[in-house]
N, C-alpha and C. Protein backbone atom coordinates (compact mmCIF):
# COMPACT_ATOMS: atom_id res chain seq x y z
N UNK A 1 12.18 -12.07 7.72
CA UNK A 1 11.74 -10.86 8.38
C UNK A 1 11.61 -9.70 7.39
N UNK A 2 12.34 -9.44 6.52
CA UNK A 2 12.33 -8.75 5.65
C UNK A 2 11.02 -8.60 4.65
N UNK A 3 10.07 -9.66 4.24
CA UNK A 3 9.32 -9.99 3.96
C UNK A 3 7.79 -9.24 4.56
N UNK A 4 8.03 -9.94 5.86
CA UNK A 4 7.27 -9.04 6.89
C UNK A 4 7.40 -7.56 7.05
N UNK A 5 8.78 -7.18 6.94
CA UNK A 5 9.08 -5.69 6.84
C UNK A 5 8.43 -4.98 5.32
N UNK A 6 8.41 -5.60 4.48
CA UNK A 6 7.85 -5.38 2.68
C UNK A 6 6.49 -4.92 3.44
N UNK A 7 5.97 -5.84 3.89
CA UNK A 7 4.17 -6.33 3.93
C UNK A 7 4.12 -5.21 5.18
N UNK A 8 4.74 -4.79 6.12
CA UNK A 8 4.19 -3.60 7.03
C UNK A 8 4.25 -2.35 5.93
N UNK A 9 5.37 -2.12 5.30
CA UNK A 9 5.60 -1.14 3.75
C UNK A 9 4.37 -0.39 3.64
N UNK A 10 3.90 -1.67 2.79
CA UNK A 10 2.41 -1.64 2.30
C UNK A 10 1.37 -1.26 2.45
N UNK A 11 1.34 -1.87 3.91
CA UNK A 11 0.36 -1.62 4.90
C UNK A 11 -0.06 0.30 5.15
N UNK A 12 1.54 0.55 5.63
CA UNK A 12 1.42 2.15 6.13
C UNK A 12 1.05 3.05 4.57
N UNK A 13 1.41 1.88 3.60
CA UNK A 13 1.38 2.86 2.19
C UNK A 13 -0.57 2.99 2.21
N UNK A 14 -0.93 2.20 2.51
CA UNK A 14 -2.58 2.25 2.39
C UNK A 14 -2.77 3.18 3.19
N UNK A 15 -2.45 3.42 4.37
CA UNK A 15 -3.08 4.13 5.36
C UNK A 15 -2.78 5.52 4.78
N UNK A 16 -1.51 5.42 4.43
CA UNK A 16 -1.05 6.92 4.09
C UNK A 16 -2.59 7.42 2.68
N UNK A 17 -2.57 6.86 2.20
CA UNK A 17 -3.10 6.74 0.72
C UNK A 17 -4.81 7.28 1.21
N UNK A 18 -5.22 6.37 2.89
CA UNK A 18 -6.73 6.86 3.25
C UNK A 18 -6.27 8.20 3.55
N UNK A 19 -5.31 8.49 4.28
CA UNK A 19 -5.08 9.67 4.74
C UNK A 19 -5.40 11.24 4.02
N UNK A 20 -4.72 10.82 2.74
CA UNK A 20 -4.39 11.91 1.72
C UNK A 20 -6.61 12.17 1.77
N UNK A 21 -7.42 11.21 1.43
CA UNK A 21 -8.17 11.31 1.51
C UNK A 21 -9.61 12.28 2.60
N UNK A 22 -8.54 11.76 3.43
CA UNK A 22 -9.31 12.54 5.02
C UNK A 22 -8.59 14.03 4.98
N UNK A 23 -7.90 13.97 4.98
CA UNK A 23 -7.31 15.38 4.95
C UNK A 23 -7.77 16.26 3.47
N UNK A 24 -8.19 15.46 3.11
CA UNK A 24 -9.03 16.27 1.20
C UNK A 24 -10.39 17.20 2.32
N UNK A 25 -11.14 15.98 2.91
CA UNK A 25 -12.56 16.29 3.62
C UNK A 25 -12.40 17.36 4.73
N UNK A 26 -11.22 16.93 5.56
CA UNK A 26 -11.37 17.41 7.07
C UNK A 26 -10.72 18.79 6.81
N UNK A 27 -9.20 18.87 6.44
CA UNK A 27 -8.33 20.05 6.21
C UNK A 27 -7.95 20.11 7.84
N UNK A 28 -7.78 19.25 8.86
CA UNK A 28 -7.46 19.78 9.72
C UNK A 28 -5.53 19.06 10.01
N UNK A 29 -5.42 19.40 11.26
CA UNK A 29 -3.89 19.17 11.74
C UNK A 29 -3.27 18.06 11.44
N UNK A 30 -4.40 17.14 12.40
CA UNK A 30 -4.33 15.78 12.96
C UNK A 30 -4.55 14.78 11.13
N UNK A 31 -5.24 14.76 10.73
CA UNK A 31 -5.18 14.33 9.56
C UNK A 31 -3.46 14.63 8.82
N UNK A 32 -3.33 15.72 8.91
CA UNK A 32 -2.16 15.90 8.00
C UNK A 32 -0.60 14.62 8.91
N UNK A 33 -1.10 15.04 10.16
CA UNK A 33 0.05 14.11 10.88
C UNK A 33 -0.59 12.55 10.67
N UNK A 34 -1.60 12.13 10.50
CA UNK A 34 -1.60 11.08 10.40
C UNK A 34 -1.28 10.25 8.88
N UNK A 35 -1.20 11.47 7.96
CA UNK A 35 -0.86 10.95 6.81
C UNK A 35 0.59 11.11 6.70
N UNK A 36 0.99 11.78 7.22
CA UNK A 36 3.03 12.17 7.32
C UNK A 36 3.04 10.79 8.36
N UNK A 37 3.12 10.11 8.79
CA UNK A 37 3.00 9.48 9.85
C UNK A 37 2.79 8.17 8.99
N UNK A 38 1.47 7.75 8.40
CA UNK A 38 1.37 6.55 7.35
C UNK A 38 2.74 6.49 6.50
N UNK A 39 2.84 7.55 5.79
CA UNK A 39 4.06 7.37 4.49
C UNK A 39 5.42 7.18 5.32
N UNK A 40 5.87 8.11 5.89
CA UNK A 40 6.56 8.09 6.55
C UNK A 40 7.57 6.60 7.39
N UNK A 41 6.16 5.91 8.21
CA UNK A 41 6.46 4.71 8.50
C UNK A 41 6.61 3.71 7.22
N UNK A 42 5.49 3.80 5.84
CA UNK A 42 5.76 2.94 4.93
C UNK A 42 7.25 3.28 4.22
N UNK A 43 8.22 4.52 4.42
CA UNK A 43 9.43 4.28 3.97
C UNK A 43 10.19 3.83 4.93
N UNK A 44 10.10 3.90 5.83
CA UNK A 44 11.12 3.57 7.32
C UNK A 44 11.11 1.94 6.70
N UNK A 45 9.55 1.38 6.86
CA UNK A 45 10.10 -0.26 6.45
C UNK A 45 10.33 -0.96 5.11
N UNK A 46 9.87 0.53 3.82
CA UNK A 46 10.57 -0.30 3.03
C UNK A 46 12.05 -0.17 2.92
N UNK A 47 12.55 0.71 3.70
CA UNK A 47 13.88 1.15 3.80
C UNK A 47 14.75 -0.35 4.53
N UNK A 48 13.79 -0.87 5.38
CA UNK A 48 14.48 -2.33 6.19
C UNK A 48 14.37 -3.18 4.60
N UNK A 49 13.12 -3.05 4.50
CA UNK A 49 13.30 -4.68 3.49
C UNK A 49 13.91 -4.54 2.30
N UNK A 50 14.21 -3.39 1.94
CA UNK A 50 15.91 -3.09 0.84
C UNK A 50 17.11 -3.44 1.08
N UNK A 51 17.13 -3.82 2.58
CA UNK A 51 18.44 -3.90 3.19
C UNK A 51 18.89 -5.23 2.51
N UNK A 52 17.86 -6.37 2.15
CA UNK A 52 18.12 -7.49 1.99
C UNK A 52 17.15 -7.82 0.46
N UNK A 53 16.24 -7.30 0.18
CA UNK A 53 15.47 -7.78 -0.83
C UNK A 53 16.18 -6.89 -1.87
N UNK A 54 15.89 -7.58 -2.99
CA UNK A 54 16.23 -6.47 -4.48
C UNK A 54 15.78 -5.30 -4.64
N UNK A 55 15.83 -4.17 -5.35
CA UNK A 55 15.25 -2.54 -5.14
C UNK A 55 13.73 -2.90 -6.09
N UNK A 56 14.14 -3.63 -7.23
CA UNK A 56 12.76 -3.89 -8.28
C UNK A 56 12.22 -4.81 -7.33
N UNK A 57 12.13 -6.10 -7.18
CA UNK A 57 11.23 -6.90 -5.79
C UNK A 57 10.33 -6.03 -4.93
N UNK A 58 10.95 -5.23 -4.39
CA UNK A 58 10.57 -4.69 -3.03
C UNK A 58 9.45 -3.81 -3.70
N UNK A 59 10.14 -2.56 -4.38
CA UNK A 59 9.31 -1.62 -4.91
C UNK A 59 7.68 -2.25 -5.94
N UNK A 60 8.29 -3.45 -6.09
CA UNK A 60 6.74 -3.48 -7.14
C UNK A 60 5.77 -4.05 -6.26
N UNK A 61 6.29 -4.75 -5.03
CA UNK A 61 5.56 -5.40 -3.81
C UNK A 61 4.99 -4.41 -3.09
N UNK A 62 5.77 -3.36 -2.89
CA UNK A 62 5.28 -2.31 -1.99
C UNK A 62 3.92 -1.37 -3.02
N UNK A 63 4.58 -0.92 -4.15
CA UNK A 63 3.56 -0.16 -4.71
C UNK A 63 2.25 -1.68 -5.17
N UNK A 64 2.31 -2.49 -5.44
CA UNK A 64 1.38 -3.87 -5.31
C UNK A 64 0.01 -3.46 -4.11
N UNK A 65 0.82 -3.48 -2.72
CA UNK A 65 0.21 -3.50 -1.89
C UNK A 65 -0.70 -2.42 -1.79
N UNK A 66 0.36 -1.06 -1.81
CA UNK A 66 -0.66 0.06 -1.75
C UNK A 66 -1.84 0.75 -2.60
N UNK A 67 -1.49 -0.05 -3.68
CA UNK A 67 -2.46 0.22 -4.87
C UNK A 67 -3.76 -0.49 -4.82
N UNK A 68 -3.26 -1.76 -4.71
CA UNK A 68 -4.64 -2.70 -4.36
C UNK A 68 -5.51 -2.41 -3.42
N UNK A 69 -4.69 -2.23 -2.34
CA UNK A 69 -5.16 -1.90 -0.95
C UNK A 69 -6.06 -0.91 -1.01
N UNK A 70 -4.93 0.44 -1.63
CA UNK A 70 -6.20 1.87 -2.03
C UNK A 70 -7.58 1.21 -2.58
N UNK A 71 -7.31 0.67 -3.42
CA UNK A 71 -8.47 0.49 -4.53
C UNK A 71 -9.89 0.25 -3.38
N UNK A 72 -8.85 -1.01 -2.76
CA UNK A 72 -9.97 -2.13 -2.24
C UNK A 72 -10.41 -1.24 -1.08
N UNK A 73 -9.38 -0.85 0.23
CA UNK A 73 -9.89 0.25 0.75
C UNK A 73 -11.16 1.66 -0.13
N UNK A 74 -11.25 2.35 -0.57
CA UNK A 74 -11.80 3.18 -1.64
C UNK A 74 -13.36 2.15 -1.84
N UNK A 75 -13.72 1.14 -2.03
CA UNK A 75 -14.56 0.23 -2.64
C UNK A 75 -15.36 -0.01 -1.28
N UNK A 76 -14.40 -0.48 0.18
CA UNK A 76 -15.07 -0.75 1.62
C UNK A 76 -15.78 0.55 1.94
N UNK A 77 -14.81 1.54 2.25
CA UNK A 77 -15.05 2.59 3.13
C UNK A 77 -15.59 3.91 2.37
N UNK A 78 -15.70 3.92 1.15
CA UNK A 78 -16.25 4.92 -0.08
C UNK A 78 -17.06 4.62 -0.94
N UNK A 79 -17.14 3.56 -0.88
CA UNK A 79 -18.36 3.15 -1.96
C UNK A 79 -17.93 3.62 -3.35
N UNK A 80 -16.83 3.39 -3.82
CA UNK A 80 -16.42 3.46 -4.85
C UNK A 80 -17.03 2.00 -6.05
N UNK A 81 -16.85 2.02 -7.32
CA UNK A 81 -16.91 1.37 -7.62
C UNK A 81 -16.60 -0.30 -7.54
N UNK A 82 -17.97 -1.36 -7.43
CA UNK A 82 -17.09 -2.81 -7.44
C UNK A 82 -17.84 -3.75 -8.42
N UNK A 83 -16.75 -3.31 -9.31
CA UNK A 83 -17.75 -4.20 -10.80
C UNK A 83 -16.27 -5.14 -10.97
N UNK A 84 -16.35 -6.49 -11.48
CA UNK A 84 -15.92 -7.89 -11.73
C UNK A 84 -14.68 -7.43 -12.38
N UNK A 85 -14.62 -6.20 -13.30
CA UNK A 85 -13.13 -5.93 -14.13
C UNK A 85 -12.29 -5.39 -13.20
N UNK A 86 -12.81 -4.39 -12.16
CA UNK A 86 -11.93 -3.42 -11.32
C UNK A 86 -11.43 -4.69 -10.36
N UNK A 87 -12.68 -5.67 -9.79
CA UNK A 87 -11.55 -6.38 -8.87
C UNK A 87 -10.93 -7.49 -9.52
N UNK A 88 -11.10 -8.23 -11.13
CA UNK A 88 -9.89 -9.01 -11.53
C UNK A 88 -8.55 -8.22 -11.48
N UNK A 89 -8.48 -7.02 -11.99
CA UNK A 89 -7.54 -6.52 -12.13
C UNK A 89 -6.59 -6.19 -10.47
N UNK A 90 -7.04 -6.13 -9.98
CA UNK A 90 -6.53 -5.79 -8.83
C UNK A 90 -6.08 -7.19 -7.79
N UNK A 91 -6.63 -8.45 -8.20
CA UNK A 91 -6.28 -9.66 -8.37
C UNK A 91 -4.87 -9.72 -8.99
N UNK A 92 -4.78 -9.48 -10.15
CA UNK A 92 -3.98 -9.69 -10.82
C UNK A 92 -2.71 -8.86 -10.05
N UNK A 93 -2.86 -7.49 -9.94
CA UNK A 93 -1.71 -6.91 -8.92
C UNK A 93 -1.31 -7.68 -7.85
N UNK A 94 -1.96 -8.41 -7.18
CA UNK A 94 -1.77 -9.03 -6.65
C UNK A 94 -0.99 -10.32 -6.36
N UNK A 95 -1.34 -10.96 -7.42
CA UNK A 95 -1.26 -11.92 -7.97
C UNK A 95 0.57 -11.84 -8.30
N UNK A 96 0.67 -10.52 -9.22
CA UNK A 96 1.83 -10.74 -9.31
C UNK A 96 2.93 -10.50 -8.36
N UNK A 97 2.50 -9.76 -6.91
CA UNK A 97 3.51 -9.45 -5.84
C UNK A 97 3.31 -10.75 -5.56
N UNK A 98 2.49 -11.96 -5.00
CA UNK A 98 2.95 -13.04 -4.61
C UNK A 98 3.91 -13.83 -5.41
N UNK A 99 3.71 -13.73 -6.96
CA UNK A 99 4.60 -14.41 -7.73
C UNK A 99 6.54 -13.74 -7.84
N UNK A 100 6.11 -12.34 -7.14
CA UNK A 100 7.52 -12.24 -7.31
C UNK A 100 8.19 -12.43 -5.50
N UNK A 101 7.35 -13.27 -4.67
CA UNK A 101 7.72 -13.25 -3.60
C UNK A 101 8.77 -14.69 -3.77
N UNK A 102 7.98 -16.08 -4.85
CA UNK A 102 7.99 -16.93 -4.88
C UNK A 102 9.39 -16.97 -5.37
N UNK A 103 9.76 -16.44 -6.49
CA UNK A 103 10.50 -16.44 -7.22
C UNK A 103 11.90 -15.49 -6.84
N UNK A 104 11.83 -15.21 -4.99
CA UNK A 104 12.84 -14.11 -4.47
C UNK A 104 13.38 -15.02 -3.29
């Protein structure tokens, strides 16, 4: 469960991460609560999956997730750059939160 608690982490860390974004554009209320609200929940559960996972584990899984996620989010919904180096690399982030799941 804890695992699952890492991977919701993550999750709210992305949202938080679109957030900061919308609230760049909009400047309004509701944006700001929905980004206090993303982060917010992504510490509530990485706060569970510390309870039981290691502090280095957790943290490189969690920032893993939200980084990639940004990226890859940023690339869907922004049309940011998607050239073959930006997404090996972000593979590779990847790559290595599963390897330290394996090895936990």
């Amino acid at each position: 469960m804890n695992w699952v608690f890492l991977i919701l982490a993550g999750v709210f860390e992305m949202a938080g991460v679109l957030m900061i974004n919308k609230l760049h554009k909009d400047r309004d209320f509701l944006s700001m609560i929905y980004l206090l609200g993303g982060f917010g929940l992504s510490f509530f559960f990485l706060n569970l999956a510390m309870k039981a996972l290691p502090m280095g584990t957790a943290y490189a899984v969690w920032t893993g997730i939200g980084a990639s996620g940004g990226a890859l989010l940023g690339m869907i919904l922004y049309g940011e750059p998607r050239n073959t180096t930006r997404i090996l690399f972000i593979t590779m982030v990847l790559g290595s939160a599963i390897g330290l799941k394996l090895v936990s």
